[in-house]
Protein backbone atom coordinates (compact mmCIF):
# COMPACT_ATOMS: atom_id res chain seq x y z
CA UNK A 1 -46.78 76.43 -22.35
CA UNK A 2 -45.73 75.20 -19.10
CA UNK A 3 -46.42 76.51 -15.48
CA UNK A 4 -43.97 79.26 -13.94
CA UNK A 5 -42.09 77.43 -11.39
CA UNK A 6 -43.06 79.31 -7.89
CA UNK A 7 -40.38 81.39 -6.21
CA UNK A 8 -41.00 80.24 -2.94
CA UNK A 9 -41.84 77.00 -1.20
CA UNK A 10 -42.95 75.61 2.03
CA UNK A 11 -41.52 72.53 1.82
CA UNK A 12 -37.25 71.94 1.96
CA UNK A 13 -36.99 70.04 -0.88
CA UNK A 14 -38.49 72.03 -3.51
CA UNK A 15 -36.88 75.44 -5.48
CA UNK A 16 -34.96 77.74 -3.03
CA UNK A 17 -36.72 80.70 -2.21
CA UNK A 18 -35.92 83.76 -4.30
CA UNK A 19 -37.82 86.58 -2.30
CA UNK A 20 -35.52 89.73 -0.62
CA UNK A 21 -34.58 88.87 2.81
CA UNK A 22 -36.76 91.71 5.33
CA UNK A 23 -35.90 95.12 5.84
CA UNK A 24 -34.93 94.34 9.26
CA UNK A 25 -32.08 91.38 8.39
CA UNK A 26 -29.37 92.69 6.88
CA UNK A 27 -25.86 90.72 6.07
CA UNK A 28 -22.55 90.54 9.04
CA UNK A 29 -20.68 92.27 6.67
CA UNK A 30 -21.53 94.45 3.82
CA UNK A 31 -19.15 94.78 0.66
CA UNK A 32 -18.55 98.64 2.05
CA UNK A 33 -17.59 97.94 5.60
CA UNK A 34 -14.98 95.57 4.11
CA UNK A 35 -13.90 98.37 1.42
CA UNK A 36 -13.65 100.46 4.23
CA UNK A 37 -11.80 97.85 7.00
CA UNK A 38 -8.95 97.33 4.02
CA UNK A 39 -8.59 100.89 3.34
CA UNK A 40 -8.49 102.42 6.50
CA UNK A 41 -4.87 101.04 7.40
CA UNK A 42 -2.97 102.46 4.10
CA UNK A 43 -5.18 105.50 4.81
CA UNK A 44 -3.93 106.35 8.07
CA UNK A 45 -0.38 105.32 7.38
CA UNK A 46 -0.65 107.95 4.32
CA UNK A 47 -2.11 110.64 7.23
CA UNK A 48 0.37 110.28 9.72
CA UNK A 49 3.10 110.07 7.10
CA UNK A 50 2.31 112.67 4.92
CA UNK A 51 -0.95 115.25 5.26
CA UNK A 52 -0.18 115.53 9.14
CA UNK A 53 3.80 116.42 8.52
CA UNK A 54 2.48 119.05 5.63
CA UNK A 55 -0.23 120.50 8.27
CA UNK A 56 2.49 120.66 11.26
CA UNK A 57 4.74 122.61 8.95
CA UNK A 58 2.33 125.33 7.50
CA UNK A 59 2.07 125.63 11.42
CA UNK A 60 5.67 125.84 12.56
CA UNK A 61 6.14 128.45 9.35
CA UNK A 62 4.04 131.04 11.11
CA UNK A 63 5.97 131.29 14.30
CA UNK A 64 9.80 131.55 15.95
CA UNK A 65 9.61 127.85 16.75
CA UNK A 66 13.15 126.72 17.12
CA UNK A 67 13.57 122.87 18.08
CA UNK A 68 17.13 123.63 20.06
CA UNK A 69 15.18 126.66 22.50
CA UNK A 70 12.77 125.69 25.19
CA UNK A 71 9.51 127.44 25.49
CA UNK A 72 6.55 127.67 23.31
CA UNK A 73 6.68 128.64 19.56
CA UNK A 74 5.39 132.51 19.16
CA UNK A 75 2.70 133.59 16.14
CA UNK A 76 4.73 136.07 14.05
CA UNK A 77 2.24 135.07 10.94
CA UNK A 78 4.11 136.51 7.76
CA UNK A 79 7.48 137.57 8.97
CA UNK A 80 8.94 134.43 7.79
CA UNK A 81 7.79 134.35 4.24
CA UNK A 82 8.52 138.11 3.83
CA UNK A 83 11.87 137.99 5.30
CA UNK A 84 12.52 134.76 2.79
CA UNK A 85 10.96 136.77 -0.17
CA UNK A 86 13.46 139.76 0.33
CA UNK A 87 16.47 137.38 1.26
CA UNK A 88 18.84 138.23 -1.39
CA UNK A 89 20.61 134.38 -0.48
CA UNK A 90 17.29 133.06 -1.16
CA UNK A 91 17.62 134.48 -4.62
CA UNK A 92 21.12 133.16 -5.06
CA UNK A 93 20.30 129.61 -4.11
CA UNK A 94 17.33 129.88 -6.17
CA UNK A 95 18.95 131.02 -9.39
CA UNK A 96 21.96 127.83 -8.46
CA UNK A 97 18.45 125.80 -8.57
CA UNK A 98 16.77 127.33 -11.77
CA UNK A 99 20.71 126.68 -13.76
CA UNK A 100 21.24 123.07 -12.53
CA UNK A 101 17.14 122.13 -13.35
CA UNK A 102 17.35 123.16 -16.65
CA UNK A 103 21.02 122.00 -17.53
CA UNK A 104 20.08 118.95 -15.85
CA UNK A 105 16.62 118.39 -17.58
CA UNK A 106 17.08 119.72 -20.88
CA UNK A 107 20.72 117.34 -21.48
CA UNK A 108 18.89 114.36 -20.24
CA UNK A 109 15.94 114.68 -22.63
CA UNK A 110 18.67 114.98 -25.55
CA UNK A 111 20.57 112.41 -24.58
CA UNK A 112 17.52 109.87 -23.44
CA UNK A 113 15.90 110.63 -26.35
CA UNK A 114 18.77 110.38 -28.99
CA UNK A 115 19.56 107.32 -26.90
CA UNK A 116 16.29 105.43 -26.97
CA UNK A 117 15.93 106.97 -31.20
CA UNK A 118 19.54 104.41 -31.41
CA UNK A 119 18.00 101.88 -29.75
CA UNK A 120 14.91 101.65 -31.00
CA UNK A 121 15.96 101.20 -34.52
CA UNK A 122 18.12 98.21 -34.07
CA UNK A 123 16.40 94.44 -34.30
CA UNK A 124 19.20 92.46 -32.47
CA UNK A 125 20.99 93.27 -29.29
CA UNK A 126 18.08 95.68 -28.25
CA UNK A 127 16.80 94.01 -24.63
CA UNK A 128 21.23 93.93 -23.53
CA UNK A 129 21.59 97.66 -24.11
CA UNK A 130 18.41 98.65 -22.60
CA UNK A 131 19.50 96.97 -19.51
CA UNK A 132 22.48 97.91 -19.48
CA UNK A 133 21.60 101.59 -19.84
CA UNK A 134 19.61 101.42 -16.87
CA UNK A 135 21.67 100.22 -14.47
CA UNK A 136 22.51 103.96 -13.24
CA UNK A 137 18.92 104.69 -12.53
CA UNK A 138 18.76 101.75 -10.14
CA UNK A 139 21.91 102.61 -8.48
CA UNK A 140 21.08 104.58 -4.55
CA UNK A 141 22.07 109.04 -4.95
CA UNK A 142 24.43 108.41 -2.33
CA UNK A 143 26.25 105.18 -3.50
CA UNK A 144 26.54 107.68 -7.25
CA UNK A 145 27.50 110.29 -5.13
CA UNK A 146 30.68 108.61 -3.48
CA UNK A 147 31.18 106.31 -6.98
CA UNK A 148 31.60 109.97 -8.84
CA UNK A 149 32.90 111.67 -5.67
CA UNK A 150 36.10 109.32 -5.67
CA UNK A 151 36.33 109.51 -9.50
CA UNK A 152 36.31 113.32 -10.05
CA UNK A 153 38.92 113.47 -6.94
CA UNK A 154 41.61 116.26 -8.24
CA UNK A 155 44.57 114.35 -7.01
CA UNK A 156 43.53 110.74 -6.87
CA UNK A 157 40.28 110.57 -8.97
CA UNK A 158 40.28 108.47 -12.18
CA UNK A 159 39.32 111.58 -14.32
CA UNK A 160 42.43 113.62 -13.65
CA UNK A 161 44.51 110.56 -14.45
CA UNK A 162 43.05 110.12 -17.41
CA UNK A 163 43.50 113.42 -18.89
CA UNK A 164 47.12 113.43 -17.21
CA UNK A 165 47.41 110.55 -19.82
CA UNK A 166 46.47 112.42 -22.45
CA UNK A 167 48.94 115.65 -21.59
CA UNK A 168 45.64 117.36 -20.36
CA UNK A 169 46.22 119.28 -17.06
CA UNK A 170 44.32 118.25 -14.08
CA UNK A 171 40.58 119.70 -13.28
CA UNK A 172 40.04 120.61 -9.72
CA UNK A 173 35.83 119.54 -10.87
CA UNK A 174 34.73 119.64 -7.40
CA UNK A 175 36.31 122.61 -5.67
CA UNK A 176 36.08 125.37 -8.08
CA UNK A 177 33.24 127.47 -8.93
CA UNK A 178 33.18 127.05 -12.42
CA UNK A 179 33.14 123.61 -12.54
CA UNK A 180 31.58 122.38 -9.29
CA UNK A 181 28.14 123.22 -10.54
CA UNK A 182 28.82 121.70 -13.91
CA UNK A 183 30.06 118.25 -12.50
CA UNK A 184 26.50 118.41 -10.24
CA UNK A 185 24.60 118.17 -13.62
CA UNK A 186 27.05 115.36 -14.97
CA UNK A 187 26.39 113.21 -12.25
CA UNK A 188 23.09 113.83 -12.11
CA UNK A 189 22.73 113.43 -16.07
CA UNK A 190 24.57 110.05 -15.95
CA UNK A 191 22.03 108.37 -13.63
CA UNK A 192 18.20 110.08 -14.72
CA UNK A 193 19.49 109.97 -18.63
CA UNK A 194 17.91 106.51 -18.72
CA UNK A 195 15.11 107.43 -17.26
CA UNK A 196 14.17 110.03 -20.12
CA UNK A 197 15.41 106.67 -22.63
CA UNK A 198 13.02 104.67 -20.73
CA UNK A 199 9.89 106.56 -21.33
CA UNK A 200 10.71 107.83 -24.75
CA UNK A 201 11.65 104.43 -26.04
CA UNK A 202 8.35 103.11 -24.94
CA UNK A 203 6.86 105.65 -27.11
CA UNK A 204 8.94 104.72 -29.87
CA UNK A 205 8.16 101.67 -29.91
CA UNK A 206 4.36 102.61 -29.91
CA UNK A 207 4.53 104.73 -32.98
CA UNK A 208 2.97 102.18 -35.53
CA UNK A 209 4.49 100.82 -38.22
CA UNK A 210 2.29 101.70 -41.30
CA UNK A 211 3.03 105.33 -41.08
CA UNK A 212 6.43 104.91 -41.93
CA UNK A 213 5.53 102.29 -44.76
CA UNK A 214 3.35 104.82 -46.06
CA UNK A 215 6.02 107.74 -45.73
CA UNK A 216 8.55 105.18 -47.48
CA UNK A 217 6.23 104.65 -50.50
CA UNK A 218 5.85 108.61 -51.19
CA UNK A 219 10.12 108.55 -50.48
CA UNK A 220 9.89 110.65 -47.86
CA UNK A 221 13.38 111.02 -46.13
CA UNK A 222 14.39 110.15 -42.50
CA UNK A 223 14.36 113.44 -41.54
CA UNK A 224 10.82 114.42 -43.05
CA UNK A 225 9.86 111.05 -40.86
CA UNK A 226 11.33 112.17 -38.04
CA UNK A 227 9.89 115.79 -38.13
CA UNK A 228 6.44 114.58 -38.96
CA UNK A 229 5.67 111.04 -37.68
CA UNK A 230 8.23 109.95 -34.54
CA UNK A 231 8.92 113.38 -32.91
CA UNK A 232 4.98 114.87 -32.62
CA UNK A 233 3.96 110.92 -31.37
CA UNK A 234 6.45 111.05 -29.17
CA UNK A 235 6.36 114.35 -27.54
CA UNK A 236 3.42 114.35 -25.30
CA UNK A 237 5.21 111.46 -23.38
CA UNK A 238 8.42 113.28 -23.68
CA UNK A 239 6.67 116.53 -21.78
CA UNK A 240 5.70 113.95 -18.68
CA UNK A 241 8.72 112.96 -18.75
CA UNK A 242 10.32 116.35 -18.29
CA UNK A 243 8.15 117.04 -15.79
CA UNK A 244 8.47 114.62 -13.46
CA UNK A 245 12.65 115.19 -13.63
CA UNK A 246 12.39 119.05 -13.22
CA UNK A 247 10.47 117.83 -9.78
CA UNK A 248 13.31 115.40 -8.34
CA UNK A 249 15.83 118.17 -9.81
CA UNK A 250 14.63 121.21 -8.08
CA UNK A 251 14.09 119.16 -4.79
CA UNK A 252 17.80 117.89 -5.07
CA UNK A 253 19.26 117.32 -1.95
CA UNK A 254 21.57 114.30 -1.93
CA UNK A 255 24.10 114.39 -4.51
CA UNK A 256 24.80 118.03 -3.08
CA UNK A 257 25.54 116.64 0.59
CA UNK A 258 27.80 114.01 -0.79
CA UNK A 259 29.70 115.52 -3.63
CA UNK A 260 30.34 119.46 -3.04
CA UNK A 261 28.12 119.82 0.55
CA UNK A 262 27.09 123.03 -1.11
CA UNK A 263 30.93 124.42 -1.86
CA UNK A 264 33.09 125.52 -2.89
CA UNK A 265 31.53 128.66 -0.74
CA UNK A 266 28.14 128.73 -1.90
CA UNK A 267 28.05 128.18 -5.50
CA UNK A 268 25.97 124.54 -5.63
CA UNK A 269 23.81 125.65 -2.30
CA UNK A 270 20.32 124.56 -3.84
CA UNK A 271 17.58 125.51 -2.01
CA UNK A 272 16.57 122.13 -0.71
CA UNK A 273 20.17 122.30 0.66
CA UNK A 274 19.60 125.71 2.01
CA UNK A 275 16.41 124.71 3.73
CA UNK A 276 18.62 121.84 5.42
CA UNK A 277 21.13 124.47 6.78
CA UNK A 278 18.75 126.49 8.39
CA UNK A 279 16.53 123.82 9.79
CA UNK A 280 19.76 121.25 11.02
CA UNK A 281 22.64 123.64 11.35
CA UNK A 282 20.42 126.68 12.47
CA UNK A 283 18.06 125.15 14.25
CA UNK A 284 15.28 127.69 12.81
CA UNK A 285 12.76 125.38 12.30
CA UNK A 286 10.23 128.01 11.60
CA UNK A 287 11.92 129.70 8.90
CA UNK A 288 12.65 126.17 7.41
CA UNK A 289 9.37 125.32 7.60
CA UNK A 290 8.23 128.61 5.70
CA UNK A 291 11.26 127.63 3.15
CA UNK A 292 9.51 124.23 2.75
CA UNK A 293 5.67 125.75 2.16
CA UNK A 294 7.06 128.16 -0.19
CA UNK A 295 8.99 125.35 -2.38
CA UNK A 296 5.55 123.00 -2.31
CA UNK A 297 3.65 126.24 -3.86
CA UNK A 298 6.08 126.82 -6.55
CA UNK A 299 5.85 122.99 -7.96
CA UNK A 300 2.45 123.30 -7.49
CA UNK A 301 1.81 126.58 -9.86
CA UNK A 302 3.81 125.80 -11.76
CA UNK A 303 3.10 121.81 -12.56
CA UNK A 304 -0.47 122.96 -12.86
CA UNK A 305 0.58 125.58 -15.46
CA UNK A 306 2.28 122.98 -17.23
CA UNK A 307 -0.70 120.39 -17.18
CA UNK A 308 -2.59 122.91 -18.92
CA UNK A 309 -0.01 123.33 -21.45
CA UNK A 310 -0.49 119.33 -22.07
CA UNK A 311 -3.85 119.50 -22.22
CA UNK A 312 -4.06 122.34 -24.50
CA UNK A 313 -1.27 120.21 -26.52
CA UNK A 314 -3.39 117.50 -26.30
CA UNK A 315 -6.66 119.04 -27.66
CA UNK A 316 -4.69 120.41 -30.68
């Protein structure tokens, strides 16, 4: 057996030394300072943009600050959350905001779903519709809101004339109780359908193959197929799905501004739009600022209550 080759040398041209530099030496810069000279940038952009806004608010929410009255803000501590908790408006604009999340939500996931179920079990053409469906999703809420604005117009909008075509009288959809709310969820459902079709028709397509081959062989019908094999694979991603629409539903803000501005009276005032009033046409910047904690809590409980619900789902 041959001689171990020696780890260090004394002369240049002989095997590189293999020893640990000293305790004292230590490299310009190490693979953390560089970790933390990268992150540092998005990390303060993400503090000033969003944890210091959050902080300033749970601030302004226990005073009288008002941003159009000179003088410094006064402590009043609770008097803002109590007097929002008792408001029977607030409990208006949050039962307007509990009926247009769950229409909203619940059509979506029946039509996305059913949608994506179409889709997914044709072989040619499939690629064209998906895109096509999803062109409302990429559209801006304010360029849907005047597209569907214009269209739902009682005198000049393209819906009236075409049930004036069909001897149908026209539908004041905009500026009428009854229906104002109801043409919120339309418009709403006609640009986040596809985003329920997206997800669920990526989990379609994950549901393998052989479990329908074997449900074929014991003659199984489509519906035993779908009650036992697609719907139960699907679900889970079905639930995330739901949740993150009930999220950008009860925080809905735009199409409101542009289609009804919270009319006829106060019938479509969510409370995202009510927390606009009384911070930028009220000027009570406290009391929107309690208004804005208060919202943040609720998604919080209750998107943790629902996580647990997955999870539980999940382990069974």
């Amino acid at each position: 057996m041959s001689d171990p080759v020696p780890l260090t040398t004394d002369h240049p041209g002989q095997v590189a030394s293999a020893t640990p530099p000293a305790p004292g030496r230590s490299r310009r810069l190490s693979d953390r300072t560089l970790a933390v000279a990268f992150i540092s940038p998005a990390l303060l952009l993400l503090l000033a943009m969003s944890v210091f806004p959050l902080l300033w608010a749970l601030y302004l929410s226990f005073t009288d600050y008002s941003a159009t009255r000179g003088g410094p803000a006064h402590f009043v501590w609770f008097e803002n959350y109590t007097a929002i908790l008792a408001s029977a408006q607030v409990h208006l604009r949050a039962l307007t905001t509990l009926i247009y999340v769950v229409g909203a939500v619940v059509l979506q996931t029946v039509l996305g779903f059913a949608i994506a179920y179409l889709i997914s079990r044709r072989t040619r053409g499939r690629g064209v519709l998906t895109t096509l469906f999803l062109v409302p999703m990429m559209l801006s809420p304010v360029v849907v809101g005047l597209f569907w604005r214009f269209m739902l117009d009682a005198q000049f909008g393209v819906i009236n004339s075409m049930l004036g075509s069909l001897g149908l009288g026209q539908v004041e959809w905009l500026t009428r109780q009854r229906t104002a709310l109801i043409s919120l969820i339309v418009v709403d459902t006609w640009q986040w359908t596809p985003f329920i079709m997206l997800i669920a028709l990526a989990g379609l397509t994950a549901v393998p193959k052989y479990l329908y081959e074997a449900a074929s062989i014991d003659r199984a019908s489509e519906w035993f197929k779908f009650r036992t094999i697609t719907l139960p694979l699907v679900w889970p991603l079905l639930l995330i799905a739901v949740l993150f629409r009930a999220i950008e539903a009860f925080r809905l803000f735009d199409l409101v501004y542009i289609l009804t501005n919270g009319g006829p009276g106060v019938s479509t005032e969510t409370l995202s739009f009510h927390v606009y009033k009384v911070g930028f046409l009220g000027f009570n910047t406290g009391t929107a600022s309690a208004y804005g904690i208060l919202m943040v809590l609720v998604v919080i409980v209750l998107t943790q209550l629902y996580l647990r619900y997955l999870n539980k789902l999940k382990e069974d």
